[in-house]
Protein backbone atom coordinates (compact mmCIF):
# COMPACT_ATOMS: atom_id res chain seq x y z
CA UNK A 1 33.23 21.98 22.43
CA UNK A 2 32.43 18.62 23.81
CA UNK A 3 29.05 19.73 24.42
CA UNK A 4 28.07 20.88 21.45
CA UNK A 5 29.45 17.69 19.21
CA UNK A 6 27.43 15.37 21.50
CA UNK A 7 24.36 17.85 20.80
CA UNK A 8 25.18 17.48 16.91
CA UNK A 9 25.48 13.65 17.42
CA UNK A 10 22.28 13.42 19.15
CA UNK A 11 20.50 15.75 16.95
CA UNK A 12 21.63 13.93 13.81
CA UNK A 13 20.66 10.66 15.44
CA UNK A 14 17.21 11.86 16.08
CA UNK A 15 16.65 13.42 12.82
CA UNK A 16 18.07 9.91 10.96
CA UNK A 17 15.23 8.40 13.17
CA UNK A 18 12.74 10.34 12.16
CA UNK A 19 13.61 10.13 8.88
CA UNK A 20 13.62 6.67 8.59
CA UNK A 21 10.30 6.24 10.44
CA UNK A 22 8.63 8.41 8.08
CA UNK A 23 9.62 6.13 5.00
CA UNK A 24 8.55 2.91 6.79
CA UNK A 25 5.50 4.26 7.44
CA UNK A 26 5.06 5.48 4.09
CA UNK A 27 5.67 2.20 2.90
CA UNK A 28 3.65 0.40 5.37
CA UNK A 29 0.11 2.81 4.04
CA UNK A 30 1.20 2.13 0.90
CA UNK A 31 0.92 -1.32 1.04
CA UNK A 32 -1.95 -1.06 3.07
CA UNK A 33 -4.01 1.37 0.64
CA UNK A 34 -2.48 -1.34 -2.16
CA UNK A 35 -4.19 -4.06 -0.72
CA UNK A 36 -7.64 -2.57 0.19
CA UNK A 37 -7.59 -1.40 -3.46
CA UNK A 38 -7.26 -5.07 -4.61
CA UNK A 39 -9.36 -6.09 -1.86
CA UNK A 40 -12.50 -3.64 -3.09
CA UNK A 41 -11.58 -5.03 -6.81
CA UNK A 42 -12.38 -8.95 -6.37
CA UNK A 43 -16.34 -8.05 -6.18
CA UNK A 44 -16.35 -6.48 -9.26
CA UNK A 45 -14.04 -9.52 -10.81
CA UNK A 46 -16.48 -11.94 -9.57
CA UNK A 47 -19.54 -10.18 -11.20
CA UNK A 48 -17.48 -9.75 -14.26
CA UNK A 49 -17.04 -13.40 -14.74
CA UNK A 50 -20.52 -14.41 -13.86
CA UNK A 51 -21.85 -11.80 -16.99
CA UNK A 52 -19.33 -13.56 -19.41
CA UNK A 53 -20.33 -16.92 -18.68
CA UNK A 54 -24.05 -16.10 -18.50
CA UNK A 55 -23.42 -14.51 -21.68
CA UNK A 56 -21.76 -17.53 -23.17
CA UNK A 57 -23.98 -19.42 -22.55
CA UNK A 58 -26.49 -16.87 -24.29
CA UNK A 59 -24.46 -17.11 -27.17
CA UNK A 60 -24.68 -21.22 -26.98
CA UNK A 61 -28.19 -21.54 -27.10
CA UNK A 62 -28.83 -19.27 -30.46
């Protein structure tokens, strides 16, 4: 009987662990993936901004 509660104890324990490991990793791609996304956006910001002013001052000169 002994035995098998210390099997139970260290089967629980294990699957906890992996448990838990899975999430933080989940989280830690997700913020990863998060980042890269914002990351790949600022180009695209940048060139957005530079239109709008060359634009305005398109718009200033008419």
């Amino acid at each position: 009987m002994k035995k098998l509660k210390s099997t139970l104890v260290l089967f629980l324990a294990s699957l906890l662990t992996s448990i838990l490991t899975s999430c933080m990793m989940g989280a830690v791609v997700g913020t990863a993936v998060d980042t890269t996304l914002e990351v790949a956006k600022v180009p695209f910001k940048v060139a957005g901004a530079a239109i709008e002013i060359a634009a305005s001052e398109d718009d200033e000169d008419d």
